[in-house]
Protein backbone atom coordinates (compact mmCIF):
# COMPACT_ATOMS: atom_id res chain seq x y z
CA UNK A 1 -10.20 7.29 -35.13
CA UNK A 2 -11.78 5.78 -31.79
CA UNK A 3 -13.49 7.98 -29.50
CA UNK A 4 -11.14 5.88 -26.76
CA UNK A 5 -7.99 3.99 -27.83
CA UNK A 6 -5.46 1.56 -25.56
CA UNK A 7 -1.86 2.73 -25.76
CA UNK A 8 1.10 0.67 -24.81
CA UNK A 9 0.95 2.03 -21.28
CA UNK A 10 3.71 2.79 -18.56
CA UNK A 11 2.35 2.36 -14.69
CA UNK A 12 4.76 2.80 -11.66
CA UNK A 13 5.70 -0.31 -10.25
CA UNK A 14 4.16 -0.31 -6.60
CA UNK A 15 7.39 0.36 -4.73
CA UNK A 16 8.37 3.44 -6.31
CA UNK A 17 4.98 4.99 -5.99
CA UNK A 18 6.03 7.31 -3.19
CA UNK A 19 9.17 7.97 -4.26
CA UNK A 20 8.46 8.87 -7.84
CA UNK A 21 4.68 10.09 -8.10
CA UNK A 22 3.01 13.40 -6.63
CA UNK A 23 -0.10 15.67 -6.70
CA UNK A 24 -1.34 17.82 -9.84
CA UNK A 25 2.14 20.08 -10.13
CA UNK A 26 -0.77 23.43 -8.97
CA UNK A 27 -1.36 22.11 -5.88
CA UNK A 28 2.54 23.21 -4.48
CA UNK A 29 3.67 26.56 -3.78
CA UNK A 30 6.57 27.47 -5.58
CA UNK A 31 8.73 27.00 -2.83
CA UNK A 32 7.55 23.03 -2.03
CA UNK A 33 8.31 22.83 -5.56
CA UNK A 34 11.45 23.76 -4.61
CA UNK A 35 12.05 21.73 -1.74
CA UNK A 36 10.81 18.05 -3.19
CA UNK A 37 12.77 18.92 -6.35
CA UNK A 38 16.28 19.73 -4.81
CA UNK A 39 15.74 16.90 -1.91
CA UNK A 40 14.27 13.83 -4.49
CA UNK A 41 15.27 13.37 -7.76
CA UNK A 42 13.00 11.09 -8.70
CA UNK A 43 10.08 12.85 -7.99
CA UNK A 44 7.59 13.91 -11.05
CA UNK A 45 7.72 17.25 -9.79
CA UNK A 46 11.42 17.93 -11.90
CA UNK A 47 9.57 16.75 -14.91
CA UNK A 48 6.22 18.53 -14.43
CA UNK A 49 8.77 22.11 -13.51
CA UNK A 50 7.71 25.48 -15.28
CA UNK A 51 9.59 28.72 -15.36
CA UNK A 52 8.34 30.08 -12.46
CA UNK A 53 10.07 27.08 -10.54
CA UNK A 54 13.70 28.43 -12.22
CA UNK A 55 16.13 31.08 -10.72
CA UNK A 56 14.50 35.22 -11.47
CA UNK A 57 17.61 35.07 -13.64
CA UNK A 58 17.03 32.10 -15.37
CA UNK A 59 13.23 32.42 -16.41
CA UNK A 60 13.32 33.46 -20.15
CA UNK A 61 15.59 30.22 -20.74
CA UNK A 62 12.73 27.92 -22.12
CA UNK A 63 14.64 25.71 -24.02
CA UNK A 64 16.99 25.23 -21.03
CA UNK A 65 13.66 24.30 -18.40
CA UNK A 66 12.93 22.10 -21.13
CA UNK A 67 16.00 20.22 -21.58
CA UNK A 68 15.72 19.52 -17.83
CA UNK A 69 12.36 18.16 -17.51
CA UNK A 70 13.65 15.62 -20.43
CA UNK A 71 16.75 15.12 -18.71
CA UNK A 72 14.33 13.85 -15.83
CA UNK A 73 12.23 12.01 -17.57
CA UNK A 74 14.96 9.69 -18.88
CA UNK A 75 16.17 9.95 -15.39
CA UNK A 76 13.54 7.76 -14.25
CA UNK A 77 13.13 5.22 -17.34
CA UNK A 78 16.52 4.49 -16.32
CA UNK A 79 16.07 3.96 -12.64
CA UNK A 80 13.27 1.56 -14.04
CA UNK A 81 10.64 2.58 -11.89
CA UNK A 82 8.24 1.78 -14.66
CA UNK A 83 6.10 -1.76 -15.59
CA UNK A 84 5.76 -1.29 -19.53
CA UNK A 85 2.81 -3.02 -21.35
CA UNK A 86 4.01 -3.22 -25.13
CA UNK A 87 -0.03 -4.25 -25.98
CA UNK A 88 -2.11 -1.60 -26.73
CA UNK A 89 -4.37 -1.40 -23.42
CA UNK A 90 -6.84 0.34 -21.55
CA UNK A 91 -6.71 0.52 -18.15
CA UNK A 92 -9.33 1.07 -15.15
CA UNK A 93 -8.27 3.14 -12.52
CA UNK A 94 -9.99 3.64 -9.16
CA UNK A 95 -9.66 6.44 -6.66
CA UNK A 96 -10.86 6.20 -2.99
CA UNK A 97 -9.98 9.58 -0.85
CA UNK A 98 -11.64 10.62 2.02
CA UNK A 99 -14.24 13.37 1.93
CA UNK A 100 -16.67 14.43 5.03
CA UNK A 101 -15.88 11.66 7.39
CA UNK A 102 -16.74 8.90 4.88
CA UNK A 103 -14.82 7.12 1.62
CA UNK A 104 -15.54 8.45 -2.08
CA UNK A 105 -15.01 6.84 -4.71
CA UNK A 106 -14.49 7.19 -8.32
CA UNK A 107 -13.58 4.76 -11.26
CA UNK A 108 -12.43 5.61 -14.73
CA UNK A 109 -11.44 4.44 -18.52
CA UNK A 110 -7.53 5.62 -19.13
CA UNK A 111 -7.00 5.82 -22.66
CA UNK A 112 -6.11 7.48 -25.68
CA UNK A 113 -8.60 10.36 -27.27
CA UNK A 114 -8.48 12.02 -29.83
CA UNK A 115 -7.40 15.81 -30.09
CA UNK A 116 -9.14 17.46 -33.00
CA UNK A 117 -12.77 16.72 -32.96
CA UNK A 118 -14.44 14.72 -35.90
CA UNK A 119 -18.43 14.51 -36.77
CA UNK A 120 -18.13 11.27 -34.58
CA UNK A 121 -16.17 12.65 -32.20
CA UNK A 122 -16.80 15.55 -30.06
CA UNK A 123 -14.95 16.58 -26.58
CA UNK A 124 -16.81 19.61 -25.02
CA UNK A 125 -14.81 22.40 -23.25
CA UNK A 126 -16.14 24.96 -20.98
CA UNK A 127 -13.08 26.92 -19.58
CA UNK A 128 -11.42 29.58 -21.84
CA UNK A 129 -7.36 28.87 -21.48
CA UNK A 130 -4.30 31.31 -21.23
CA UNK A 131 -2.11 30.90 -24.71
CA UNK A 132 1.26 31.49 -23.18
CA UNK A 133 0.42 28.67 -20.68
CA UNK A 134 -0.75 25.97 -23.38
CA UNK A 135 2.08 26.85 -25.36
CA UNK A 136 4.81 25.86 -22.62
CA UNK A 137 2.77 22.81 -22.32
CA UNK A 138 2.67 22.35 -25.95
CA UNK A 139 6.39 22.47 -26.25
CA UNK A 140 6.99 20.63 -22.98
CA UNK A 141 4.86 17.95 -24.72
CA UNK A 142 7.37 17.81 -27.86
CA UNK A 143 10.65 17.93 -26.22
CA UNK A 144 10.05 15.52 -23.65
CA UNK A 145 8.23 13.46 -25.69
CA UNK A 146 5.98 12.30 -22.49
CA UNK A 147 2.47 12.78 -21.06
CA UNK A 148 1.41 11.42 -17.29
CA UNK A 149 -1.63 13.62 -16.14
CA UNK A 150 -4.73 12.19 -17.80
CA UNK A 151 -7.06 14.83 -19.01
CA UNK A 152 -10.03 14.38 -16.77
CA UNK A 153 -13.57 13.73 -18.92
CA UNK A 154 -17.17 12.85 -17.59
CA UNK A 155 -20.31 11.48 -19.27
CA UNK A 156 -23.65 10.43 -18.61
CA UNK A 157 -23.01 7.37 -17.24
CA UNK A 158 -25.52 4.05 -17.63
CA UNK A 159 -26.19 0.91 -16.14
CA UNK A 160 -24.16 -0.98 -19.14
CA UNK A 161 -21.21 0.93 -19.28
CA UNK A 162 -20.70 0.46 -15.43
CA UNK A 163 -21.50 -3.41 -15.65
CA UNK A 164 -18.86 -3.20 -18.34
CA UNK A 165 -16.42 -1.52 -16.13
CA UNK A 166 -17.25 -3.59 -12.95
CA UNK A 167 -16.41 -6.65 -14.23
CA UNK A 168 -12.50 -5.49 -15.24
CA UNK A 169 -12.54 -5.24 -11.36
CA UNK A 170 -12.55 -8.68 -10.74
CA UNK A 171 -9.38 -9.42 -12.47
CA UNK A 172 -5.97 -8.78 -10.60
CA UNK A 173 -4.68 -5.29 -10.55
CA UNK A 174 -1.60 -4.13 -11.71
CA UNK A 175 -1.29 -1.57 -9.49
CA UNK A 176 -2.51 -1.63 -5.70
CA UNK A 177 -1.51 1.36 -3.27
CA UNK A 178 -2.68 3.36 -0.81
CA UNK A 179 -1.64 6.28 1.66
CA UNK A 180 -3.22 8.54 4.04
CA UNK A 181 -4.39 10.51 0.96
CA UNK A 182 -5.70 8.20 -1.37
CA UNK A 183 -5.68 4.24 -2.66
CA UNK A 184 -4.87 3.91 -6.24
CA UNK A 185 -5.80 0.49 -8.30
CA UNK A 186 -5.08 0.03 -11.61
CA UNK A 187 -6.40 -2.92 -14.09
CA UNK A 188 -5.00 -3.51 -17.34
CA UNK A 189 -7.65 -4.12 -20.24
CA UNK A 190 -7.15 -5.80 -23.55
CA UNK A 191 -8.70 -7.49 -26.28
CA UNK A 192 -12.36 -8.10 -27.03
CA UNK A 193 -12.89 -6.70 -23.29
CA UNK A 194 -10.90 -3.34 -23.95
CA UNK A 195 -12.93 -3.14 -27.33
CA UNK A 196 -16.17 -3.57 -25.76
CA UNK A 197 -14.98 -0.84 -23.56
CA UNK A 198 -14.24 1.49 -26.32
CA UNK A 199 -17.21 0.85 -28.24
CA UNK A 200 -19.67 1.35 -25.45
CA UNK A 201 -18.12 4.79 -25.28
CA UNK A 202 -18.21 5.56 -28.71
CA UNK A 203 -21.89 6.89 -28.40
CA UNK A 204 -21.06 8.98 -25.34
CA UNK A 205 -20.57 12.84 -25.60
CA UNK A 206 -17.39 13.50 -23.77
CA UNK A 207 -17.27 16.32 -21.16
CA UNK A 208 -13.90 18.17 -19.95
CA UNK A 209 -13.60 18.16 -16.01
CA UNK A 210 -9.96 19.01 -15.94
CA UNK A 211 -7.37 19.50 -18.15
CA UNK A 212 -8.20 22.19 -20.68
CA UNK A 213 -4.46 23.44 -21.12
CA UNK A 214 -3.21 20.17 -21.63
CA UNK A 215 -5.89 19.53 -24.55
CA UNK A 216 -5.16 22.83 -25.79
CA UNK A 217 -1.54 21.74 -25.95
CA UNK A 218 -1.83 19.00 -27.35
CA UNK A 219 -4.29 20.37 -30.55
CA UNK A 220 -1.34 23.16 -30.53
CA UNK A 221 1.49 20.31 -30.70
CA UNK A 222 -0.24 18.45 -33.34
CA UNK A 223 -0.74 22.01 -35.35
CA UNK A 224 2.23 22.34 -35.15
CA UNK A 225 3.89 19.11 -35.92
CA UNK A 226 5.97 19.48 -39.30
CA UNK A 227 5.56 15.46 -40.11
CA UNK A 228 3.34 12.93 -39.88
CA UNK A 229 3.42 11.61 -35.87
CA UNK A 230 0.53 9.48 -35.33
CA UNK A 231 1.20 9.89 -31.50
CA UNK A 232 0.16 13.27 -31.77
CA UNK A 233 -3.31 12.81 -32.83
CA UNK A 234 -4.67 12.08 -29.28
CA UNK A 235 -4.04 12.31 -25.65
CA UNK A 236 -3.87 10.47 -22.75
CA UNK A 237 -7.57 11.19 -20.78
CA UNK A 238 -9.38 9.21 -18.00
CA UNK A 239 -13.31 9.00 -18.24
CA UNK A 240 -15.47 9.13 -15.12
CA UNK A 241 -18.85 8.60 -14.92
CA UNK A 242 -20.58 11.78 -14.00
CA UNK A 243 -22.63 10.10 -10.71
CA UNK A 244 -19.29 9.48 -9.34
CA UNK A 245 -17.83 13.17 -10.21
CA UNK A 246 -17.28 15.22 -6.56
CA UNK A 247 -17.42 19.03 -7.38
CA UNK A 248 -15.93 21.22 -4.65
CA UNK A 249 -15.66 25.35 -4.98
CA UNK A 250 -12.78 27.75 -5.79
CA UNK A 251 -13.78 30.22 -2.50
CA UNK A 252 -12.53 33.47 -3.35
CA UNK A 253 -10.21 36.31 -1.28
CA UNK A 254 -10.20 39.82 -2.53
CA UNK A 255 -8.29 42.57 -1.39
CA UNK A 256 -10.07 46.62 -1.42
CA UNK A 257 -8.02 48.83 -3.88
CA UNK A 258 -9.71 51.93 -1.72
CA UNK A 259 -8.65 50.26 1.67
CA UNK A 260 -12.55 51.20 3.07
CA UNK A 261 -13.51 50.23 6.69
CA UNK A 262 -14.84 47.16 6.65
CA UNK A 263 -18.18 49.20 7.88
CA UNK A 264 -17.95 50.87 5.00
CA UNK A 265 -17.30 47.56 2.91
CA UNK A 266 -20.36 45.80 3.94
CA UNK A 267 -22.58 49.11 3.48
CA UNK A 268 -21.21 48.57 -0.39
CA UNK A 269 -21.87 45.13 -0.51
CA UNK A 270 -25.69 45.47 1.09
CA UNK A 271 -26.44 48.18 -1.48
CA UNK A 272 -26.33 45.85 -4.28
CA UNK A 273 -27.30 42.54 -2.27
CA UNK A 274 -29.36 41.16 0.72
CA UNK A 275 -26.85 40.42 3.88
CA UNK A 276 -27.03 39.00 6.98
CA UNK A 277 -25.49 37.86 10.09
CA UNK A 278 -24.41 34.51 10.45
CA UNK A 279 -22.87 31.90 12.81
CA UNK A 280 -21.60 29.75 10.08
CA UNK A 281 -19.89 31.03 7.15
CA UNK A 282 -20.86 28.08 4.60
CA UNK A 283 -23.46 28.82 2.04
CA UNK A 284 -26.22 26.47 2.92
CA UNK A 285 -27.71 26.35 -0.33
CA UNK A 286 -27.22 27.49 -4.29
CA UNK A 287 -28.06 31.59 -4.66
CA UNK A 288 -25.67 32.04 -1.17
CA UNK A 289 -22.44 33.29 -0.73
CA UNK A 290 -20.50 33.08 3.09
CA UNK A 291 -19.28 36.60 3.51
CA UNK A 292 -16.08 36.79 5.79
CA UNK A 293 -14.97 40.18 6.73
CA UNK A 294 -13.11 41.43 9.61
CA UNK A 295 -13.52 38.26 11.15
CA UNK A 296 -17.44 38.06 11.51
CA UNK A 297 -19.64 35.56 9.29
CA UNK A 298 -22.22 37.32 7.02
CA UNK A 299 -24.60 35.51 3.95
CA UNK A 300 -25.05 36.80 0.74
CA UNK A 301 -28.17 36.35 -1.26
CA UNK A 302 -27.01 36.91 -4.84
CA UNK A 303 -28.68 39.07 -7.23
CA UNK A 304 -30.48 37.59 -10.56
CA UNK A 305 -28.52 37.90 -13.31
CA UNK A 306 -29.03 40.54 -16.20
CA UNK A 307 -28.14 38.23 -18.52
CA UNK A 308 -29.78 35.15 -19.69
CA UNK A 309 -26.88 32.60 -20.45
CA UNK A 310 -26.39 29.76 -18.63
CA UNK A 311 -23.26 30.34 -16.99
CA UNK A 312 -24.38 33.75 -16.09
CA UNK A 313 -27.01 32.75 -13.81
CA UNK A 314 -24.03 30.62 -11.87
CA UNK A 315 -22.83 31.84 -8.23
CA UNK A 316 -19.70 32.54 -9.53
CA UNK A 317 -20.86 34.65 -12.40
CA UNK A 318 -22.97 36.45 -10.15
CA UNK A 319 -20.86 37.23 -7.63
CA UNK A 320 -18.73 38.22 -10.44
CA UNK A 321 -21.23 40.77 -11.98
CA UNK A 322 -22.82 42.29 -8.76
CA UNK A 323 -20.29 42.62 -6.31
CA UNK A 324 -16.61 41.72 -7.51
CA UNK A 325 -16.88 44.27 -10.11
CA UNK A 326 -18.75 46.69 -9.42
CA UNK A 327 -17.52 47.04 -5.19
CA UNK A 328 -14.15 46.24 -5.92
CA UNK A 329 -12.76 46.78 -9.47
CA UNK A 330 -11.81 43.34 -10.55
CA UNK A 331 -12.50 43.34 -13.82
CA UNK A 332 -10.81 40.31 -15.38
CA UNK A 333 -10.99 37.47 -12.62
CA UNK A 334 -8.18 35.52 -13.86
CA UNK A 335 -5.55 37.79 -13.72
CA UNK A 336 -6.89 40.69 -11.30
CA UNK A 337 -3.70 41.23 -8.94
CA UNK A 338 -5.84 41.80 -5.96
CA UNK A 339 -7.92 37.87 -6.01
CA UNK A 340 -6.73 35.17 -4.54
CA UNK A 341 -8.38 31.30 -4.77
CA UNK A 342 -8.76 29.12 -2.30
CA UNK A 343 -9.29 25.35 -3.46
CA UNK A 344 -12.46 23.60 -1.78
CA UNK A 345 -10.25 20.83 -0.58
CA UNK A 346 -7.97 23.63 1.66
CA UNK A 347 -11.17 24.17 4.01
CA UNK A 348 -13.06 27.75 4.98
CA UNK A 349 -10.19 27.62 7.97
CA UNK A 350 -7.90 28.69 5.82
CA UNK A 351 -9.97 31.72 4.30
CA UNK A 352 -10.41 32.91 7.57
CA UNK A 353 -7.02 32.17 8.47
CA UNK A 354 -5.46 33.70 5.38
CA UNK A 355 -8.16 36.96 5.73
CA UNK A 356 -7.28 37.53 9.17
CA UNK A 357 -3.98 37.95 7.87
CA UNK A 358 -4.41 40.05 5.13
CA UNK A 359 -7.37 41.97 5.96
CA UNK A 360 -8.96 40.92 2.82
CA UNK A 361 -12.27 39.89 2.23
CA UNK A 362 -13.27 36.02 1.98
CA UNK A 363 -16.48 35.08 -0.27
CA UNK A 364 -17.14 31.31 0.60
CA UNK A 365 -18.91 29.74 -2.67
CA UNK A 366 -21.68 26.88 -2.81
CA UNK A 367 -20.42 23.84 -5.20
CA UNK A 368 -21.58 23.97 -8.34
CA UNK A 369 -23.47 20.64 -10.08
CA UNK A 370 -21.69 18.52 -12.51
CA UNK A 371 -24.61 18.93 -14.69
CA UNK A 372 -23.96 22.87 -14.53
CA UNK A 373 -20.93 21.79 -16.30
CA UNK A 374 -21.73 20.06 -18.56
CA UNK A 375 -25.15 21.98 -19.56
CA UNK A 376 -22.45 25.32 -20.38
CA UNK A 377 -20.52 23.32 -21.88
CA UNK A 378 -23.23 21.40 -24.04
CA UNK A 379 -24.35 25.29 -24.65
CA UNK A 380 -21.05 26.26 -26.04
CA UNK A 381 -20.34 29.33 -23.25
CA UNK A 382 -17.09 29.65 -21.03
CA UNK A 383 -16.88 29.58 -17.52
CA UNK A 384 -15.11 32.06 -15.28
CA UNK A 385 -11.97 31.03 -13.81
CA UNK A 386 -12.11 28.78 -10.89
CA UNK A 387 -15.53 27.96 -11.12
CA UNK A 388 -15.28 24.34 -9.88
CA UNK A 389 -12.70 22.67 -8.48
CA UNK A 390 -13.19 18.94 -9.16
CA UNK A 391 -11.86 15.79 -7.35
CA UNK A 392 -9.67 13.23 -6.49
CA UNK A 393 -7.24 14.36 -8.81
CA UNK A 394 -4.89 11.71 -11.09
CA UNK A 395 -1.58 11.60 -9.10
CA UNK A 396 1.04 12.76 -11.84
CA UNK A 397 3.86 10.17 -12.54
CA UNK A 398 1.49 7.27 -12.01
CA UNK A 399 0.77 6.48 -15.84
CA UNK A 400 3.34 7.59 -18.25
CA UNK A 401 2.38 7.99 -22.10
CA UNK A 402 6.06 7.35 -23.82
CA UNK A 403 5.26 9.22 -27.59
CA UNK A 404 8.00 7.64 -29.39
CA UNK A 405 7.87 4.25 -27.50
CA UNK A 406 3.96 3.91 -28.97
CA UNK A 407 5.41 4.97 -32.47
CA UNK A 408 8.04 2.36 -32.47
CA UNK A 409 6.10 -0.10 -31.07
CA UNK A 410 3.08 0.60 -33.84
């Protein structure tokens, strides 16, 4: 199999976009969930919808949440919202968003990839995932018989590749919108031109950004799968190039199980760290952490590491072993009741905003490098949770993988 395949792809038809798509489904609370869902039918959100989105009474009903999210997904072939390509195609898709008073931008390969890995073909990981979570995605995957959030990959890029990709851009898109959030274009590829595409990838090690429960679903869905369903042997990804990859932090918010003075709090924290006084609470630099706390601005200067793997010597791991631990108790970051994450897009405001709510205690984190990434990955060693968060993000809804569409179309 292809390290990158075309699909017969389904992209929104340009007046529906902002009706129909939205953001990644963990960027709403709950409760917008809630609100978009019950006011808009249409919206992606009532297919994307996980149990936590359901009634208290009517969370252990799976199969019913599932039935739903079908239910919605037909919804919308119906309304025909969707521009269906029967050909097998690739497709480029560019992302401008605004980031730090100026435009980014970021253009990928959407395609197929495959799910188990191969001598050929090899798609490195570097989060660990939560089973209970990749296995509502895995049967999500199944019953709706659907995928629209591309798994996000990166790779070293080179000057080829992008000459390869530049020139798809000078054909008309299919796809051409923009809001006060982002601009979206889409071009279709097929033919020699999409196989070009595919083969100048097929020497590129492939790097997860984003997206390890949905790969983990989807190696779980094909595991499981009791026939032989072609469809299931890859999954819809978009490649970026990593000199175009923007890597923003998780900042972190942590409650005291003791409920110590925050004099008492920073005496802790200086006993295993250097701090100081500060008028800004951004890190300036990798090694610093902005301490917020009781509403004044401190920085950290991390410890070394006692360990010597890679992702150990990261900020996050750091913080993790000197001070989150040992000052504070949280043992297991990703499920610690008393942590709270702050995505880099959100803004320091709101850890400050949030702490001087709370009385908890904000640690503002430095981005990490892509090529931290993609070293721990290349290494084989896990990141903790929320170590990076990376963007833009694929709005969901835009593509649409239809499983047995491709099959009866094959």
């Amino acid at each position: 199999m292809p390290r990158l395949k075309g699909f017969p792809g389904l992209v929104i038809k340009p007046e529906w976009v902002e009706k129909v798509t939205t953001g990644p489904y963990d960027s709403y609370t709950p409760e917008q969930r809630q609100v978009i869902t019950s006011e808009n039918q249409l919206s992606f959100l009532n297919i994307t919808r996980s149990l936590e989105d359901l009634p208290v009474e009517q969370r252990n009903d799976v199969e019913g949440l599932l039935n739903e999210c079908k239910e919605a997904m037909d919804h919308l072939y119906k309304a025909d919202v969707y521009q269906s390509f029967d050909e097998p195609s690739l497709f480029i898709y560019r992302i401008d968003i605004p980031h730090n008073g100026r435009s980014h931008s970021q253009t990928g390969i959407v395609g197929l990839v495959p799910v188990e890995d191969t001598e050929s073909v090899q798609i490195l990981k570097h989060e660990e995932v939560r089973p209970e979570r990749s296995d509502l995605m895995s049967r999500h995957l199944v019953a709706v018989g659907a995928s629209s959030s591309p798994i996000s990959l990166t790779y070293k890029n080179d000057e080829q590749l992008d000459k390869a990709i530049s020139k798809c851009t000078l054909n008309e898109p299919v796809l051409m919108t923009e809001d006060s959030e982002m601009k979206q274009t889409i071009w279709k590829v097929v033919g020699e031109t999409a196989k070009e595409l595919s083969e100048l990838v097929s020497n590129k090690t492939l790097y997860i950004t984003d997206g390890h429960h949905r790969m983990a679903a989807a190696e779980e869905a094909l595991k499981k799968s009791n026939e032989n369903y072609e469809p299931l042997e890859s999954t819809l990804a978009v490649l970026f190039p990593d000199d175009e990859m923007l890597v923003l932090p998780f900042h972190r918010r942590v409650g005291d199980p003791e409920g110590r003075s925050s004099q008492d709090l920073l005496k802790a924290i200086s006993s295993v760290c250097e701090v100081e006084m500060s008028e800004k609470t951004a890190p300036k630099r990798i090694g610093e952490v902005g301490l917020y706390l009781d509403g004044q601005s401190h920085r950290i200067i991390l410890p070394k590491s006692n360990s010597n793997n890679l992702v150990d010597q990261l900020d996050v791991a750091r913080l993790q072993e000197h001070i989150l631990s040992q000052i504070f108790g949280v043992a297991n970051p990703g499920t610690h009741e008393l942590i709270d994450y702050v995505p880099g897009p959100l803004g320091i405001n709101v850890v400050k905003e949030r702490c001087d709510k709370d009385s908890w205690v904000g640690f503002v984190m430095h981005p990490l490098r892509i090529k931290d990434l993609m070293d721990v990955a290349e290494a084989g060693e896990l990141m903790p949770p929320k170590s990076s968060y990376l963007m833009p993000k694929p709005r969901s809804g835009v593509f649409v993988r239809d499983l047995n569409r491709e099959k009866n179309i094959q």
